[in-house]
C-alpha atoms as a PDB file:
ATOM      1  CA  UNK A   1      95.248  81.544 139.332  1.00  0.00           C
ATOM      2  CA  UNK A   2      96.166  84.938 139.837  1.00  0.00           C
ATOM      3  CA  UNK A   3      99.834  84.447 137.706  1.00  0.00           C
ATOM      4  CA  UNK A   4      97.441  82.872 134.595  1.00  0.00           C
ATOM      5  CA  UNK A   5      94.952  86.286 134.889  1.00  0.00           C
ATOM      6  CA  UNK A   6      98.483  88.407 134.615  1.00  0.00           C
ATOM      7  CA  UNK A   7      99.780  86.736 131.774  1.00  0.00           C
ATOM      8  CA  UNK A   8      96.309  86.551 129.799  1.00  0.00           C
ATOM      9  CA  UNK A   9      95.912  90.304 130.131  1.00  0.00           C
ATOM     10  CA  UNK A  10      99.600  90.645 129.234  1.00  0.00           C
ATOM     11  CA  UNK A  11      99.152  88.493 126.398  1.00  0.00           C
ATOM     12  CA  UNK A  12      95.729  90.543 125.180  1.00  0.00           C
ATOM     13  CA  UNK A  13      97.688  93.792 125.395  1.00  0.00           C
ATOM     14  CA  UNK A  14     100.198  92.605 123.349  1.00  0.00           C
ATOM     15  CA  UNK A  15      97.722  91.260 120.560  1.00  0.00           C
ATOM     16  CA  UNK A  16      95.879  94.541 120.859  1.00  0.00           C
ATOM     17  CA  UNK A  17      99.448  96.518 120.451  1.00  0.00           C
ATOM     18  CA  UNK A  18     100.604  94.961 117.585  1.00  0.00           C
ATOM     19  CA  UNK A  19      97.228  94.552 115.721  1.00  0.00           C
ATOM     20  CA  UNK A  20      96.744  98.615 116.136  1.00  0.00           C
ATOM     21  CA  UNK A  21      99.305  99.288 113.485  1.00  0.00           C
ATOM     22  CA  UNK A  22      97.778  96.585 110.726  1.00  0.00           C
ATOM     23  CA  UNK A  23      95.450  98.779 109.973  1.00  0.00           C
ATOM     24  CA  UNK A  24      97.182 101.749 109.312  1.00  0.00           C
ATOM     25  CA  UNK A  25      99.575 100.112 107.485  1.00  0.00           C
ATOM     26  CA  UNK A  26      97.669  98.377 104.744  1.00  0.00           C
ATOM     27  CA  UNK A  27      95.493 102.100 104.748  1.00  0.00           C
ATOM     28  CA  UNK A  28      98.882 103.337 103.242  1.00  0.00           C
ATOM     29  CA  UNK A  29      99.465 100.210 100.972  1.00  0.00           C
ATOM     30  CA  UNK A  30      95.870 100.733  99.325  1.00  0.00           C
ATOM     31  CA  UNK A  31      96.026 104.867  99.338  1.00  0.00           C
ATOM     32  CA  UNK A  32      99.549 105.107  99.058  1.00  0.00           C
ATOM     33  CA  UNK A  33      98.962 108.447 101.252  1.00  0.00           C
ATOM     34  CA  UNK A  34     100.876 109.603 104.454  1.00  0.00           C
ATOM     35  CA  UNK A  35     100.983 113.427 104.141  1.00  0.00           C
ATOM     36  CA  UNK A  36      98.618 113.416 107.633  1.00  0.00           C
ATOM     37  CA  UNK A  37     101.566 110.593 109.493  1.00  0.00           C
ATOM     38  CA  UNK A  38     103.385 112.935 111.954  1.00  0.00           C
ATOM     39  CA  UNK A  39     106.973 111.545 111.363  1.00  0.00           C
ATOM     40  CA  UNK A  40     108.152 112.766 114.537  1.00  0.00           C
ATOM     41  CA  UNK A  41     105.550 110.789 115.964  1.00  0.00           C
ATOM     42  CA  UNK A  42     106.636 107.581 114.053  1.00  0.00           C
ATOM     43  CA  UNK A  43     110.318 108.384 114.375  1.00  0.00           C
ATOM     44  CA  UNK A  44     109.550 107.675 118.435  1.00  0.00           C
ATOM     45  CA  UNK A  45     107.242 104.876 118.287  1.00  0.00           C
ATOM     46  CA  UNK A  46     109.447 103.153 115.974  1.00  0.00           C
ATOM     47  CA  UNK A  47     112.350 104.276 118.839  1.00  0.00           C
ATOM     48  CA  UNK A  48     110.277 102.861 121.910  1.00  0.00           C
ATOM     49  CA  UNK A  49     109.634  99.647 120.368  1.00  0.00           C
ATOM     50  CA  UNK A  50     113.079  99.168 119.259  1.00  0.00           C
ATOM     51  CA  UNK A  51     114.315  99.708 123.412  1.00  0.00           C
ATOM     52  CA  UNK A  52     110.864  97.615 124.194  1.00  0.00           C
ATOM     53  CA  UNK A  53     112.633  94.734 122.043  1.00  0.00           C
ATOM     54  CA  UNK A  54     115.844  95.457 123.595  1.00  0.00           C
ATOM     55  CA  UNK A  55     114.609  95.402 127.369  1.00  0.00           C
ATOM     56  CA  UNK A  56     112.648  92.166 126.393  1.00  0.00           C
ATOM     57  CA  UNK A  57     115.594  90.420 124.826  1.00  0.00           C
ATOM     58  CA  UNK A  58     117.356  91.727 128.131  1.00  0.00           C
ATOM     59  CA  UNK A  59     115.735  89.699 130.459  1.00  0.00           C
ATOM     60  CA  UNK A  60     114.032  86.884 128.097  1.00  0.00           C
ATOM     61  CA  UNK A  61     110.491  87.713 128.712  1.00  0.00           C
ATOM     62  CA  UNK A  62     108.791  86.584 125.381  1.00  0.00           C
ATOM     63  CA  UNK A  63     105.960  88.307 124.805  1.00  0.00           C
ATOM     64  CA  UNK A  64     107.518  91.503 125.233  1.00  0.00           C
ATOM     65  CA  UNK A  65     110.168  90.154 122.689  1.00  0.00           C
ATOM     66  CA  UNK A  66     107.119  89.152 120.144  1.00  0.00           C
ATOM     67  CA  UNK A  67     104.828  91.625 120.301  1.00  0.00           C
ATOM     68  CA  UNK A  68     107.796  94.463 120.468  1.00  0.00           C
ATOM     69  CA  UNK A  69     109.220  92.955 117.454  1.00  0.00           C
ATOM     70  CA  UNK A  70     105.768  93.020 115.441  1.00  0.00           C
ATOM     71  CA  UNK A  71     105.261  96.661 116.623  1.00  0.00           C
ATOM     72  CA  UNK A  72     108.819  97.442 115.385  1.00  0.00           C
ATOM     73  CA  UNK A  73     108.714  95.873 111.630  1.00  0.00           C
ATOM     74  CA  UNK A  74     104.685  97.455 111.278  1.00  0.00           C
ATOM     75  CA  UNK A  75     105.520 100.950 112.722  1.00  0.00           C
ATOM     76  CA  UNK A  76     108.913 100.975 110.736  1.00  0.00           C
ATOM     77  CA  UNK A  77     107.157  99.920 107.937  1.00  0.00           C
ATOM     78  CA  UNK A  78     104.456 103.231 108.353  1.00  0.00           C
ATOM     79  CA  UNK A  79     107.551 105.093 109.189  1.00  0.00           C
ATOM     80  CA  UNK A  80     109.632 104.364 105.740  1.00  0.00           C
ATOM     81  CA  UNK A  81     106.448 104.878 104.036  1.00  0.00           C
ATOM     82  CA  UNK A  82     106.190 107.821 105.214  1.00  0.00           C
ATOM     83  CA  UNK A  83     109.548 108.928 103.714  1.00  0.00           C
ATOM     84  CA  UNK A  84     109.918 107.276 101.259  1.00  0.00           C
ATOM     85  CA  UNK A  85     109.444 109.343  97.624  1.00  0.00           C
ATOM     86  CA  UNK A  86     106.433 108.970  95.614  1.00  0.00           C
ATOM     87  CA  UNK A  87     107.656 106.896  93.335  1.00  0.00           C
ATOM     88  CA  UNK A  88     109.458 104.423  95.522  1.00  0.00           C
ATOM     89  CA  UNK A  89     106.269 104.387  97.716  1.00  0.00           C
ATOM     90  CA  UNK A  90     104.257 103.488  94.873  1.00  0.00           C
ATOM     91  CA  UNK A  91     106.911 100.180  93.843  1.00  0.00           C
ATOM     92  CA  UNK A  92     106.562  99.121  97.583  1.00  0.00           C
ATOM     93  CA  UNK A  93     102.435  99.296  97.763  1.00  0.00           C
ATOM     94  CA  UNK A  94     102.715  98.084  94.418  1.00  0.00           C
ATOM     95  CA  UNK A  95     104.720  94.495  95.705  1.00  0.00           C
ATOM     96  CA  UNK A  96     102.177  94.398  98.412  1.00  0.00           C
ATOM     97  CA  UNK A  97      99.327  95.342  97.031  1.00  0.00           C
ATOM     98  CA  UNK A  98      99.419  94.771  92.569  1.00  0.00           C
ATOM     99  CA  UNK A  99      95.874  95.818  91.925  1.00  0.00           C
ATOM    100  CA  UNK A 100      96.131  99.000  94.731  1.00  0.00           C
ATOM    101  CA  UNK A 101      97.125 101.922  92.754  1.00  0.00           C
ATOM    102  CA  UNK A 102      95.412 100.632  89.501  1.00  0.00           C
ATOM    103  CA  UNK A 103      92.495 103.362  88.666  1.00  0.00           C
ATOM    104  CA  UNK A 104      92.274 102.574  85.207  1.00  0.00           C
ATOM    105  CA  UNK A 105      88.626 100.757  85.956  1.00  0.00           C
ATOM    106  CA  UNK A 106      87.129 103.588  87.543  1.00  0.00           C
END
């Protein structure tokens, strides 16, 4: 019993991980703003989960491989958004997001 309580709460922490950056992430798509993202702070996270992957592909433990992998692409995502031009930030919410940037029915 005690081995199905560990994994559960593992299991929640790892949904709760990787759903944090969701909603950051489409915040940029429909803004298209990350002048307030640290990029040091991104350029660490997106580190950590990258060796997070690594140490869960290490020893096969799964849902550090899934949720680490999640974490990676969203906080990599965030972090390329955040230095990415204008105008190449603006193609990439664009794909993602059509309708996002369009003001022209305000």
């Amino acid at each position: 019993m005690a081995d199905i309580a560990v994994t559960a709460v593992g299991y929640a922490a790892a949904c709760c991980s990787t759903a944090s950056f969701a909603p950051q992430a489409w915040k940029i798509i429909k803004s298209r703003q990350t002048k307030d993202i640290s990029a040091g702070m991104y350029a660490l996270t997106v580190s950590g989960f990258a060796l997070w992957l690594a140490f869960g592909a290490l020893g096969t433990q799964w849902p550090l491989i899934i949720s680490n992998f999640i974490c990676l692409v969203l906080s990599a995502f965030i972090f390329m958004m955040k230095l990415l031009p204008r105008p190449k930030k603006d193609a990439v919410a664009d794909a993602l997001d059509p309708g996002a940037g369009d003001t022209s029915g305000l």
